[in-house]
Every structure is written in C-alpha cells, then in structure tokens.
N, C-alpha and C. Protein backbone atom coordinates (compact mmCIF):
# COMPACT_ATOMS: atom_id res chain seq x y z
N UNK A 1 6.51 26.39 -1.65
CA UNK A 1 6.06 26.31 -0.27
C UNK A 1 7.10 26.95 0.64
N UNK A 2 6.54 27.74 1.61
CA UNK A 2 7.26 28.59 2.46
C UNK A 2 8.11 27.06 3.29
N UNK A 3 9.10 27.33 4.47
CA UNK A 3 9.76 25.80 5.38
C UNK A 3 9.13 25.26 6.28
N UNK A 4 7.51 26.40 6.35
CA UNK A 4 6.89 25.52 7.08
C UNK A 4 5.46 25.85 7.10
N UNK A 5 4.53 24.82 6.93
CA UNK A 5 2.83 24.57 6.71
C UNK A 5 2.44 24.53 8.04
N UNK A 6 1.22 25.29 7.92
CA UNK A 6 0.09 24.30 9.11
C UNK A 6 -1.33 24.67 8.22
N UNK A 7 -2.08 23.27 8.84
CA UNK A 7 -3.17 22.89 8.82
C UNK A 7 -4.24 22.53 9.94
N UNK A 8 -5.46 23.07 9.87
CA UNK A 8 -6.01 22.63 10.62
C UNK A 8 -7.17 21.79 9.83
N UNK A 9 -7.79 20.78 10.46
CA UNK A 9 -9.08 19.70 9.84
C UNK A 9 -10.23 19.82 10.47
N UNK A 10 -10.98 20.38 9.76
CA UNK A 10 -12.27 19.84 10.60
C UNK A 10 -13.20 19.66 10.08
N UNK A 11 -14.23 18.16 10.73
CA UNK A 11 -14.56 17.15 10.52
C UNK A 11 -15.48 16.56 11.54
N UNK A 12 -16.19 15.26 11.19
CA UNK A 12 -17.08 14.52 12.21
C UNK A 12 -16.58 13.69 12.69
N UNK A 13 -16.98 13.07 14.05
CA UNK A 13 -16.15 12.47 13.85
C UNK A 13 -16.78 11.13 13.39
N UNK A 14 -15.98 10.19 12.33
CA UNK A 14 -15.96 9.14 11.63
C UNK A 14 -16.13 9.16 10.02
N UNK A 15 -16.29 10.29 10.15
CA UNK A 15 -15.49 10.97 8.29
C UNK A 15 -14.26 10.59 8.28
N UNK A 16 -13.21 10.39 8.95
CA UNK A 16 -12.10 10.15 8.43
C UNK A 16 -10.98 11.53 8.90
N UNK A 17 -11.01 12.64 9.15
CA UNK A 17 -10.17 13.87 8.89
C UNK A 17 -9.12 13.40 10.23
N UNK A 18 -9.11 12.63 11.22
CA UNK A 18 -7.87 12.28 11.64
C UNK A 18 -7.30 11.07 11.18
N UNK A 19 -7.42 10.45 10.28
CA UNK A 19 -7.06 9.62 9.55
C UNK A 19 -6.34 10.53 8.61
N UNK A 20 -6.94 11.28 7.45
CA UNK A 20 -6.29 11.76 6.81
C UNK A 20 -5.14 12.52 7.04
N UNK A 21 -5.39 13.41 8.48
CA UNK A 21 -3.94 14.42 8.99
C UNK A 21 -2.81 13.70 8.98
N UNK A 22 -2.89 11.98 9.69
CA UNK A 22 -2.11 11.80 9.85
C UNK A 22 -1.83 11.10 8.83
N UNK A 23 -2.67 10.17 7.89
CA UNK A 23 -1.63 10.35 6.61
C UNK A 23 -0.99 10.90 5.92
N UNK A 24 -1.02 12.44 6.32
CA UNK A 24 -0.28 12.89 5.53
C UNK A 24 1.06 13.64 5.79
N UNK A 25 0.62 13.76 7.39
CA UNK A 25 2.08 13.27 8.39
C UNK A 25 2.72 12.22 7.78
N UNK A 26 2.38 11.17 7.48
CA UNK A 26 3.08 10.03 6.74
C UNK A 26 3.92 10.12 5.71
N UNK A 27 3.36 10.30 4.80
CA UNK A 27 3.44 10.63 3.71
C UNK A 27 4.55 11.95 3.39
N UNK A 28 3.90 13.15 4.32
CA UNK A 28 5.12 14.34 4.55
C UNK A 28 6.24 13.67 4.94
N UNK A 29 6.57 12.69 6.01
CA UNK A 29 7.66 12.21 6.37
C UNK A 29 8.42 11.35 5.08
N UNK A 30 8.09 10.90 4.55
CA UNK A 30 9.07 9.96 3.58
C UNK A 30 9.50 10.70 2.32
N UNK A 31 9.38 12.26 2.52
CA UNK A 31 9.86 13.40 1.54
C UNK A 31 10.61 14.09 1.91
N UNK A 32 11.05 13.64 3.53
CA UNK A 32 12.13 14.25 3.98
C UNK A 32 11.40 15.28 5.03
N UNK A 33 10.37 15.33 4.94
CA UNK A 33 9.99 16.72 6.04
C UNK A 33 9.77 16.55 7.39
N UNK A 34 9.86 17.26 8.23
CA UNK A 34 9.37 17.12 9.94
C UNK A 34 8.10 17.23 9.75
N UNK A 35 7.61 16.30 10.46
CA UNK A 35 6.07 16.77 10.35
C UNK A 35 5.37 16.32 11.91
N UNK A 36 3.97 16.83 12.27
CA UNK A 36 3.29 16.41 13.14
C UNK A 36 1.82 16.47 12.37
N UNK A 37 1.32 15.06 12.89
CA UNK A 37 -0.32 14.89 12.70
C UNK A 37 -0.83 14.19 13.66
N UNK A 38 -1.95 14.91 14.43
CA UNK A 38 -2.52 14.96 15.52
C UNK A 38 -4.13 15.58 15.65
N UNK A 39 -5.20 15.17 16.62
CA UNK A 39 -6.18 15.26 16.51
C UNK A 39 -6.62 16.09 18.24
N UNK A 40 -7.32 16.98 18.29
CA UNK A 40 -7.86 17.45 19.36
C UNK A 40 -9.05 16.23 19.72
N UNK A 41 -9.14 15.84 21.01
CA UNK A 41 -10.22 15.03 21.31
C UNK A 41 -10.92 15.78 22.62
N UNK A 42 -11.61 15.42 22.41
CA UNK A 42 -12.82 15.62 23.39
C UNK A 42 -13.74 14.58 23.91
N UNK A 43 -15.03 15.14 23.81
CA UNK A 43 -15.91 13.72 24.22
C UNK A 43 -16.29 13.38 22.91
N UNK A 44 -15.22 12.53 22.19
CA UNK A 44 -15.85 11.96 20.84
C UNK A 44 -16.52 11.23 20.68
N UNK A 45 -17.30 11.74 19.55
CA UNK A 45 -18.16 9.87 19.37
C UNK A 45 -18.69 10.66 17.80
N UNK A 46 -19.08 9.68 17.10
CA UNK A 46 -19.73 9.09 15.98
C UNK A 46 -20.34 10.55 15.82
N UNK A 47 -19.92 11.12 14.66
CA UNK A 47 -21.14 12.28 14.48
C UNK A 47 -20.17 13.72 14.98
N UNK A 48 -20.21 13.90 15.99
CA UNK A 48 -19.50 15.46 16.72
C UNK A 48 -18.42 15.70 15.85
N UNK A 49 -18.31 17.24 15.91
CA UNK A 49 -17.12 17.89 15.72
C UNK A 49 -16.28 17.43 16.06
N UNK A 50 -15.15 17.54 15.52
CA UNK A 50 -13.40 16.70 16.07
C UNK A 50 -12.65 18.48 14.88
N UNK A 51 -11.72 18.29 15.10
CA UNK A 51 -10.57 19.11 14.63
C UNK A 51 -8.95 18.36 14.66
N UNK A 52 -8.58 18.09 13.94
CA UNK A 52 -7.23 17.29 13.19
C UNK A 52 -6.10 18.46 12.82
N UNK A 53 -4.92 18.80 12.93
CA UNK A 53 -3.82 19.59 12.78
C UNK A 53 -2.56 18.57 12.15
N UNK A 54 -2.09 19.50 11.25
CA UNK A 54 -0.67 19.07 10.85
C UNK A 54 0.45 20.18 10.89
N UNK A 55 1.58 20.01 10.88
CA UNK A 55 2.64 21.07 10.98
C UNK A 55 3.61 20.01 9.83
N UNK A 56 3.97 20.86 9.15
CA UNK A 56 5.30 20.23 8.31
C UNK A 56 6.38 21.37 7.88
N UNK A 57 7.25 21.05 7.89
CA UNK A 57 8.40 21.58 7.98
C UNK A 57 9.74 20.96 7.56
N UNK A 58 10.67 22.00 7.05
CA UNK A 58 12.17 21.44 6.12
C UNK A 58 12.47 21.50 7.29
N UNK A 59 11.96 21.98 8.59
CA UNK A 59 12.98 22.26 10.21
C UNK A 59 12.36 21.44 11.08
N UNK A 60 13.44 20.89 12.27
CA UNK A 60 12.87 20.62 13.47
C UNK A 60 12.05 21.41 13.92
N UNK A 61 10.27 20.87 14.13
CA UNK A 61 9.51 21.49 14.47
C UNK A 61 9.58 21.71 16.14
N UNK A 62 9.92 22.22 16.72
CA UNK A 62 9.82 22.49 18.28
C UNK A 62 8.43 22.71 19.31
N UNK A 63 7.40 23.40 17.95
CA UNK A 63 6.31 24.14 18.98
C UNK A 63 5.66 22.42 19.30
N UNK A 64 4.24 22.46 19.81
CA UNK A 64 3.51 21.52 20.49
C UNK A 64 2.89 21.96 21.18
N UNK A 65 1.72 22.44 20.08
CA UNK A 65 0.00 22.94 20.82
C UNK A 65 -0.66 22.83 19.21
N UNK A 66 -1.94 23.37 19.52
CA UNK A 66 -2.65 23.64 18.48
C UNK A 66 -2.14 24.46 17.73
N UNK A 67 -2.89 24.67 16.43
CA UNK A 67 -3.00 25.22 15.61
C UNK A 67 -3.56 26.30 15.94
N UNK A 68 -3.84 27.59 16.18
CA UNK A 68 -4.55 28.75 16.02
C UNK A 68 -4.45 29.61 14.80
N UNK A 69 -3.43 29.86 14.00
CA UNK A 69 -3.34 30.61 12.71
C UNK A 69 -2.83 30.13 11.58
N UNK A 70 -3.72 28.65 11.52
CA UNK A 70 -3.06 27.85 10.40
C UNK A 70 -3.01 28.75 8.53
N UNK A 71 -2.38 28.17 7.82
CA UNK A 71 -1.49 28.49 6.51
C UNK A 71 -3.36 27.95 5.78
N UNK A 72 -3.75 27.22 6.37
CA UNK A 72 -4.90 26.31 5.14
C UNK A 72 -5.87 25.98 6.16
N UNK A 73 -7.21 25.37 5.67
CA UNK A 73 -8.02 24.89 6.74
C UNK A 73 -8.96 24.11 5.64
N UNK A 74 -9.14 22.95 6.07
CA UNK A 74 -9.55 21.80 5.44
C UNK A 74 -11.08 21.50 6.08
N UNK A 75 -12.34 21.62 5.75
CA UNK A 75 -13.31 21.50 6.04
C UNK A 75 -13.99 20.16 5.43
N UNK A 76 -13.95 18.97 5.80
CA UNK A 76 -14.23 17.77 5.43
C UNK A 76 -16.19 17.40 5.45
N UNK A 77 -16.72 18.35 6.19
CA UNK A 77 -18.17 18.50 5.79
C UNK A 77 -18.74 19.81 6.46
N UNK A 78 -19.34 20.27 5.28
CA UNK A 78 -19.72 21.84 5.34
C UNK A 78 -20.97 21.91 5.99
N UNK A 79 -21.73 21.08 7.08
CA UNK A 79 -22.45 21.28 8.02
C UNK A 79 -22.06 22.23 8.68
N UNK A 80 -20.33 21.85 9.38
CA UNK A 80 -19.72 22.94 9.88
C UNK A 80 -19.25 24.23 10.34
N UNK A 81 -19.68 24.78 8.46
CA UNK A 81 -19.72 26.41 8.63
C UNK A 81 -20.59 26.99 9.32
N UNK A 82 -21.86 26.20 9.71
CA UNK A 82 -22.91 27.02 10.38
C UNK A 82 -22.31 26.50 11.89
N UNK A 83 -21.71 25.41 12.38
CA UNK A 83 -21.54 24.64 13.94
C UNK A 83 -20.26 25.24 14.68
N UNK A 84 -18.93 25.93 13.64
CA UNK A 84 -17.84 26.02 14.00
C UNK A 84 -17.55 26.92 13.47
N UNK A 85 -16.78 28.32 13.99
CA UNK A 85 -15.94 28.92 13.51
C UNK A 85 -14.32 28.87 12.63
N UNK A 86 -15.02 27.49 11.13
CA UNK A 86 -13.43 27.59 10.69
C UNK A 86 -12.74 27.97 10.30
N UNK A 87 -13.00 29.70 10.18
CA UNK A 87 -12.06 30.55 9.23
C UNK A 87 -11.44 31.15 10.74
N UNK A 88 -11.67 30.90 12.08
CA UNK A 88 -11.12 31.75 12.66
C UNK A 88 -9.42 31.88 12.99
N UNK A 89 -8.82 32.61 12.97
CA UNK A 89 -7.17 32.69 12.60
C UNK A 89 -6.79 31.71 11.15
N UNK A 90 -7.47 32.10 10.30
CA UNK A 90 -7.12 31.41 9.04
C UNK A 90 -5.85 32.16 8.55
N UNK A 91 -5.19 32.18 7.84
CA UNK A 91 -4.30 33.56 7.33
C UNK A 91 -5.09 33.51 5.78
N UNK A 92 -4.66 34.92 5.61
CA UNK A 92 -5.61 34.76 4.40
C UNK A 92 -4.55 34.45 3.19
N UNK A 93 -3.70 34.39 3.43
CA UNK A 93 -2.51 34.48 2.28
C UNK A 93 -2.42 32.93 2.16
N UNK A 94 -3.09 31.82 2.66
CA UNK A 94 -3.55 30.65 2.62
C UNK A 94 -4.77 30.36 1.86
N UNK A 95 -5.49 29.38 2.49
CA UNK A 95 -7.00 29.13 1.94
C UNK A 95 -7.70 27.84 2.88
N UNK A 96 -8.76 27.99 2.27
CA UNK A 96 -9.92 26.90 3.33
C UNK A 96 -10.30 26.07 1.79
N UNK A 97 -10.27 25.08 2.10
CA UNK A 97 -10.63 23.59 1.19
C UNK A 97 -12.12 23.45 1.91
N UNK A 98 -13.04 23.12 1.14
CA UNK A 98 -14.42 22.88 1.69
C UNK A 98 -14.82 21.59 0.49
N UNK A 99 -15.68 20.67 1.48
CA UNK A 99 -15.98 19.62 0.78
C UNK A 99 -17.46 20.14 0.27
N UNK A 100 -17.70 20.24 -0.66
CA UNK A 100 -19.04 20.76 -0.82
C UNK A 100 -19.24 20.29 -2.76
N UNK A 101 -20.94 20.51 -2.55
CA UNK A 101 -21.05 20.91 -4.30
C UNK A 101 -21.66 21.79 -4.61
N UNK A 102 -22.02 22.68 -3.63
CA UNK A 102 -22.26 23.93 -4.05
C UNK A 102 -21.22 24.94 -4.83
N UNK A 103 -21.60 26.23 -5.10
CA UNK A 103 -21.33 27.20 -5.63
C UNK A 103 -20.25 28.17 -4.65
N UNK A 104 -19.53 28.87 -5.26
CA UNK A 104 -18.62 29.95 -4.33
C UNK A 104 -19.79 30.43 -3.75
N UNK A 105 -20.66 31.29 -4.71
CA UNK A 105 -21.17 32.62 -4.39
C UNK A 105 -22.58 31.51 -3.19
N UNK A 106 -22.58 30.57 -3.13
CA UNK A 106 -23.13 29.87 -2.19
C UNK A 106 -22.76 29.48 -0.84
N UNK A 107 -21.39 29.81 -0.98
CA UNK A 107 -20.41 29.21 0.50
C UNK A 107 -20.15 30.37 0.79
N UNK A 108 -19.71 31.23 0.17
CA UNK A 108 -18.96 32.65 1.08
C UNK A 108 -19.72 33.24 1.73
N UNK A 109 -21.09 33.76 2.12
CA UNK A 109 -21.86 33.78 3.11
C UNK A 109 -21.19 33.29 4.28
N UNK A 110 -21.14 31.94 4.44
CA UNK A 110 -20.84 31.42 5.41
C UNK A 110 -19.22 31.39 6.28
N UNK A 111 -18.46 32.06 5.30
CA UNK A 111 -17.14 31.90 5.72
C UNK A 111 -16.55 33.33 6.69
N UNK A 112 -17.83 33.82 7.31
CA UNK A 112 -17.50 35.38 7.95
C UNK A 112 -16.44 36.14 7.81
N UNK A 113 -16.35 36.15 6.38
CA UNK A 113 -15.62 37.70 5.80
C UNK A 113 -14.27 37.20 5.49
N UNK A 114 -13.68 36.03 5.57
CA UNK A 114 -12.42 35.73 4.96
C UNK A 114 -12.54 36.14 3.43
N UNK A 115 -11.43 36.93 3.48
CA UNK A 115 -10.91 37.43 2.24
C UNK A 115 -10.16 36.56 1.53
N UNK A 116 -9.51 35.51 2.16
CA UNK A 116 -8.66 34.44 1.30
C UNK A 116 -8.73 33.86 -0.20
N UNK A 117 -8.18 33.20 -0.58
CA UNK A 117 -8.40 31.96 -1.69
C UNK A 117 -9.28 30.72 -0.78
N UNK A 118 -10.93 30.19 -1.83
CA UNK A 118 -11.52 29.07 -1.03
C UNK A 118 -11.49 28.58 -2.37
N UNK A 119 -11.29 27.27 -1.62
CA UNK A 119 -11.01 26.09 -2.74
C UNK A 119 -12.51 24.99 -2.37
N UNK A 120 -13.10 24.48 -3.61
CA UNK A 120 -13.80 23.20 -3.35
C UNK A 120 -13.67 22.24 -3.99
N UNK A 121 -14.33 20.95 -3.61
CA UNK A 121 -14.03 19.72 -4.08
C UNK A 121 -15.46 18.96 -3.68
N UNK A 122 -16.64 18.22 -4.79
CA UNK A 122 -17.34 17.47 -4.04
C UNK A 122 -16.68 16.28 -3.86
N UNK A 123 -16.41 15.73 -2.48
CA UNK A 123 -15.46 14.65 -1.83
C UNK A 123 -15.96 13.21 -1.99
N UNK A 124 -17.58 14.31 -1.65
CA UNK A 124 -18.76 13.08 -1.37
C UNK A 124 -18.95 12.29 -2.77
N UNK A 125 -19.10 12.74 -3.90
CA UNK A 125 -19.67 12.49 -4.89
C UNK A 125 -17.93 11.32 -5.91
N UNK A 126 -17.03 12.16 -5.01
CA UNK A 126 -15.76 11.26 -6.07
C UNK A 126 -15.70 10.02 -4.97
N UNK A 127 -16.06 10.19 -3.90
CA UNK A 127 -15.50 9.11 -2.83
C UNK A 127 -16.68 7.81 -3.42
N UNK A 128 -18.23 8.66 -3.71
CA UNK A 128 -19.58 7.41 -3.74
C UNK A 128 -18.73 6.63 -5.55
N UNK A 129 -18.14 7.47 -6.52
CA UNK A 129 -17.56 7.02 -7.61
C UNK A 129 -17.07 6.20 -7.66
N UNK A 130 -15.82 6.52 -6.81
CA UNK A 130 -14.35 5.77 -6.34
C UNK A 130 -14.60 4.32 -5.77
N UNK A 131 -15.30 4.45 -4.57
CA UNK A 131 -15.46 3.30 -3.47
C UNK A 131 -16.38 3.11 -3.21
N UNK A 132 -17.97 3.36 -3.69
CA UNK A 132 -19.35 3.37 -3.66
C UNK A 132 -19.77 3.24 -2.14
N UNK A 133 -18.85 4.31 -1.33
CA UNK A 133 -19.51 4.64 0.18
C UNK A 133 -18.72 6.56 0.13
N UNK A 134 -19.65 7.18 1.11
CA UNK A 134 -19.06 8.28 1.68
C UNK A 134 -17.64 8.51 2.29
N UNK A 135 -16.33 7.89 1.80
CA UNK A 135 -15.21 8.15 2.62
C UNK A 135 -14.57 9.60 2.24
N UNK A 136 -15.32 10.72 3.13
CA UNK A 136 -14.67 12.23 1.76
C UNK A 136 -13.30 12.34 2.49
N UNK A 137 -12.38 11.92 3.36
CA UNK A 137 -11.28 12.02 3.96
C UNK A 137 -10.07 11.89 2.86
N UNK A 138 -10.57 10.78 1.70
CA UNK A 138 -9.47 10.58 0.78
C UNK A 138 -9.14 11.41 -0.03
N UNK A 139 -10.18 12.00 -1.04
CA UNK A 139 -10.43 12.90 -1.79
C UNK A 139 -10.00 14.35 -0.93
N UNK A 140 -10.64 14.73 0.03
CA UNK A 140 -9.92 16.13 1.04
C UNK A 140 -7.95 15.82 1.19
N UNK A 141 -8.22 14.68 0.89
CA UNK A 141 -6.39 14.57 1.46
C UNK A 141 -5.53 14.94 0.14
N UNK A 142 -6.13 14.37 -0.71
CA UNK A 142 -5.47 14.66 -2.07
C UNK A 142 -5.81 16.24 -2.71
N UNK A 143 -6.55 16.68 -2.27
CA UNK A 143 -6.85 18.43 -2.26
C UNK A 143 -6.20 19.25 -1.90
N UNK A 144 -5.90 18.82 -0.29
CA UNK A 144 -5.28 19.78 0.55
C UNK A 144 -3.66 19.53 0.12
N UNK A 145 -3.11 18.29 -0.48
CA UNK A 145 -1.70 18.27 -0.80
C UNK A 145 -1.52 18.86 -2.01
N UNK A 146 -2.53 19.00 -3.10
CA UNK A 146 -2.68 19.81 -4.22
C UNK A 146 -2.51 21.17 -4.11
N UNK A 147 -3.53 21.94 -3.18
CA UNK A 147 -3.32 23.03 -3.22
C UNK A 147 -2.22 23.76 -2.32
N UNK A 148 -1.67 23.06 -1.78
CA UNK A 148 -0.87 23.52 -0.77
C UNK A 148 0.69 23.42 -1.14
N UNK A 149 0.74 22.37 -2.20
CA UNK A 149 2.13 21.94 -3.06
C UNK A 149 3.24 21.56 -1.85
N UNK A 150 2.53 20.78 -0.95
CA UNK A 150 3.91 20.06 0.40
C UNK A 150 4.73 18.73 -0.54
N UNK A 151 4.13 18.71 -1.72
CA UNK A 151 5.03 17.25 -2.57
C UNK A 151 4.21 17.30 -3.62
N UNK A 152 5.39 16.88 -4.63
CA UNK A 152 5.49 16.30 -6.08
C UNK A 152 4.34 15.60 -5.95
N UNK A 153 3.05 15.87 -7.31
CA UNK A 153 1.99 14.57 -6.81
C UNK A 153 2.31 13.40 -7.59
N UNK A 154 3.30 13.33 -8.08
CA UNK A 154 4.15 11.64 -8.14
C UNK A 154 4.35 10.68 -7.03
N UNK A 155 5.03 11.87 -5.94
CA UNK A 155 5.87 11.32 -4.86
C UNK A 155 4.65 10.96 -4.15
N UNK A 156 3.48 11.76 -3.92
CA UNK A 156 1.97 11.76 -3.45
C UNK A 156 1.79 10.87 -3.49
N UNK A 157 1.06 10.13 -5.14
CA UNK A 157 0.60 8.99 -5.43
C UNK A 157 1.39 7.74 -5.08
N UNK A 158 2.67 7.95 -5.39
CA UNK A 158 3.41 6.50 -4.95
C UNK A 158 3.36 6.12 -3.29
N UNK A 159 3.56 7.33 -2.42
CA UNK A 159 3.74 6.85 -1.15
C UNK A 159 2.31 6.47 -0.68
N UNK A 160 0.94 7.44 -1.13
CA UNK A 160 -0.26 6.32 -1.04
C UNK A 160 -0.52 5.65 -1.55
N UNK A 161 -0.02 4.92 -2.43
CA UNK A 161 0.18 3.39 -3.18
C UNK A 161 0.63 2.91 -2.28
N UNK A 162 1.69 2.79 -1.56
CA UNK A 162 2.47 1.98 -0.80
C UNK A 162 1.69 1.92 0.64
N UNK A 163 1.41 2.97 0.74
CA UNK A 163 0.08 3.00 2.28
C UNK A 163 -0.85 2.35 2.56
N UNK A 164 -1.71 2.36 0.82
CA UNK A 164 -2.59 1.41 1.04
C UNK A 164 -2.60 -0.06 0.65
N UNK A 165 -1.59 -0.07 -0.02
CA UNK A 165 -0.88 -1.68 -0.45
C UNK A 165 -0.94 -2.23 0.79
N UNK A 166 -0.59 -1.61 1.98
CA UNK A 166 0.13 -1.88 3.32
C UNK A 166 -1.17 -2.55 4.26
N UNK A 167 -2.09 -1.30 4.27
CA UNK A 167 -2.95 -1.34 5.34
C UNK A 167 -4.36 -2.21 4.62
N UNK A 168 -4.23 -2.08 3.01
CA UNK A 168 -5.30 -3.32 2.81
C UNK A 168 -4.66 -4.43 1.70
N UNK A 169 -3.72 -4.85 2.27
CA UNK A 169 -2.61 -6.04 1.31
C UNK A 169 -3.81 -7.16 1.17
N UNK A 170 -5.45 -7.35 1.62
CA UNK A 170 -6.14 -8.08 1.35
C UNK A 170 -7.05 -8.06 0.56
N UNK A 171 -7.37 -6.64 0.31
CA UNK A 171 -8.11 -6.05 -0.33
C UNK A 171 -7.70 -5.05 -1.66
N UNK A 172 -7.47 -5.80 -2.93
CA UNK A 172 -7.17 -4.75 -4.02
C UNK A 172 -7.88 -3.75 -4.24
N UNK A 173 -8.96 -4.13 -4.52
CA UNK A 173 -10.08 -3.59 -4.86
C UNK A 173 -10.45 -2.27 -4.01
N UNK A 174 -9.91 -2.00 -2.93
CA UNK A 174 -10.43 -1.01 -2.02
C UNK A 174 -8.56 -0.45 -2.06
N UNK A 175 -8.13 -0.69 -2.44
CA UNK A 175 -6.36 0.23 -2.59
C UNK A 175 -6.88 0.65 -4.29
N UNK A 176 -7.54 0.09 -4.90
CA UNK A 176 -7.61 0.74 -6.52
C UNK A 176 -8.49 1.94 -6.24
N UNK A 177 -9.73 1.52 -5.61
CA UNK A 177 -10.77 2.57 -5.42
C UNK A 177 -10.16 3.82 -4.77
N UNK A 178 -9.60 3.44 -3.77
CA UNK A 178 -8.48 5.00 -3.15
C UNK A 178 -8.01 5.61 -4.36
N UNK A 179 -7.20 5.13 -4.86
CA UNK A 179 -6.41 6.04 -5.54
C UNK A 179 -7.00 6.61 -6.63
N UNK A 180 -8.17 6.05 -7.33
CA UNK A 180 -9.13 6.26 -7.89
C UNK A 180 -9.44 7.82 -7.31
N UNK A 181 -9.97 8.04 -6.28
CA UNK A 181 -10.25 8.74 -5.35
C UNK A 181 -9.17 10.24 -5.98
N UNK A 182 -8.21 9.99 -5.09
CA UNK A 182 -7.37 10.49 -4.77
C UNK A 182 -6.72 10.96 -5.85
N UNK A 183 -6.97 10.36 -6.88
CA UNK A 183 -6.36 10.79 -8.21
C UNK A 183 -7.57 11.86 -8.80
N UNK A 184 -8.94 11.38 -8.65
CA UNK A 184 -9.89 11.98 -9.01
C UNK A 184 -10.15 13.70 -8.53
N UNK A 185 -10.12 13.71 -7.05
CA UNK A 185 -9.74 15.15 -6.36
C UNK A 185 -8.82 15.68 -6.51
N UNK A 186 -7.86 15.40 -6.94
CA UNK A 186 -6.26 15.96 -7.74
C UNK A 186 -6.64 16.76 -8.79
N UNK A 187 -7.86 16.25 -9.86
CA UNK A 187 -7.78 16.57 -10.65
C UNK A 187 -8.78 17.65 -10.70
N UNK A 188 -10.45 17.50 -9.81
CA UNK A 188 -11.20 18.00 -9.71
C UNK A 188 -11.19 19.53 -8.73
N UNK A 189 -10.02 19.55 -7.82
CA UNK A 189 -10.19 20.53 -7.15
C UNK A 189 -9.86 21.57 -7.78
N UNK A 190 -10.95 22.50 -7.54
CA UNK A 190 -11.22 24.35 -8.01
C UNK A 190 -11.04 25.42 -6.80
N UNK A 191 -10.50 26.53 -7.50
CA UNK A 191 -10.50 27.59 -6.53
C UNK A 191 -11.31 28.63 -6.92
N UNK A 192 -11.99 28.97 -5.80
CA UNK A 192 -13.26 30.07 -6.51
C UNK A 192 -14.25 29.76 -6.93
C-alpha cells in the first residue's frame, strides 16, 4: 500500500456504509495509521443515497474535504450505478468493489468506461448466511480491507472481534454471525 488510501462509500441510507467507513477508521487506527471516517449528509432518511469517505495514512493527514479522486470506491448496493455517478474521479490504478451477484460482463455497462480493476462480492447473500438479515455493510467492509491490503487480515479479524465483543457484549450470537460475515467476504471476494 502506497502512505496513503482514500475511499469513497456509497450506499442507502440504512445499509450500513457509514457505519462501515467508520469502522474502519477504527480499526485503521489501532494499526498505527492516521485515519479519517466520515459521511456526507444531506437530507437523509431511510432509503436515499448517502456517500461515506475514508483517508488513511502512515502521515498526519492535513486535507479536510471530500473525496473527489479516491484510490477505491465501494458500492454497497448496485441500484446506484444507474442513480449516481460512482466511477466519477475513480483512479483507475485503484478499483470499485460492487455488492452485486451478477456477472462482470453484466456490471461494466454500467460503470461508464472505467478502465480499472472491479471487484465483486454478493454482500447480500453472505450477510442473509451470516446473520439471516440484509446487513451488506459487513461483508463490503471486509472486501474493501482485502482488496486494498490497509492491514494484516489477522490484525483485521482481531480488532473486529474486539469491536464487536464491545458494541454487542449482550449478544454472542450476533458478534459470531459478523465475523462469520466478514470472514466469509474475505474469502469470497473476486476481481473481474
């Protein structure tokens, strides 16, 4: 990995994709890196477009704005490609993660002429496995740290072990199903 990533997310909102940015702001942080995870808002609600950004870095990150020519672009539901322009300032020497179960030669149509590396993952289908509901935020999170190599997926798995130990210390059963998840899109994500 070059000293410094960006990402942009985009997502509905209540899929999860500002949840995930900033877990992984989290997560980037306890590996030693600078990081920022942050969400563009608007008039949100249930359903609409939202867009989520991360920056990580071995350096004090200084900038503080959007993303415009992110390294990767994380598409958490492929309604999108037809609602949003998300390849626009993609770099191509990066790639776009798409939650989908379709086919390449089925998505690239839609990605207006990016030449890049596209990666997929069905999110939906490991998340209904994992946790028997739609959460594709978990599965996209463990993708985008896969293909992007910001950490050891040791260091990955342990610090979301410890995340979700944290945030559901009541609930095992829904910290097993994550990682379930998360281990599952690790393994499942394809490029091309």
């Amino acid at each position: 990995m070059k000293d410094s990533l960006e990402i942009r997310w985009h997502g509905r909102g209540g899929q999860g994709a500002k949840t995930a940015a900033l877990l992984l702001a989290d997560v980037a942080f306890e590996t030693g890196k600078y990081v920022q995870g942050f969400p563009e808002y608007g008039p949100e609600r249930m359903g609409a477009p939202i867009t989520a950004y991360n920056r990580i870095s071995d350096n004090v990150i200084r900038l503080h704005s959007n993303i415009y020519e992110p390294d990767y672009v994380v598409v958490v539901d492929e309604t999108l490609l037809e609602a949003v322009d998300v390849t626009a300032g993609l770099n191509k020497e990066g790639g776009i993660l798409i939650n989908t179960e379709r086919s390449l030669d089925e998505i690239k149509p839609h990605l207006k002429g990016y030449a890049g590396k596209v990666y997929t993952v069905d999110a939906r289908k490991i998340s209904m496995e994992a946790l028997g509901k739609n959460f594709p935020n978990t599965p996209m999170l463990a993708a985008i740290v896969k293909i992007c190599g910001v950490m050891e997926e040791n260091a990955f798995f342990e610090s979301m072990q410890a995340q979700y130990e944290h945030k559901f210390a009541n609930k095992p059963e829904v910290v097993e199903g994550n990682m379930q998840a998360l281990k599952k899109a690790f393994a499942e994500v394809k490029c091309g």
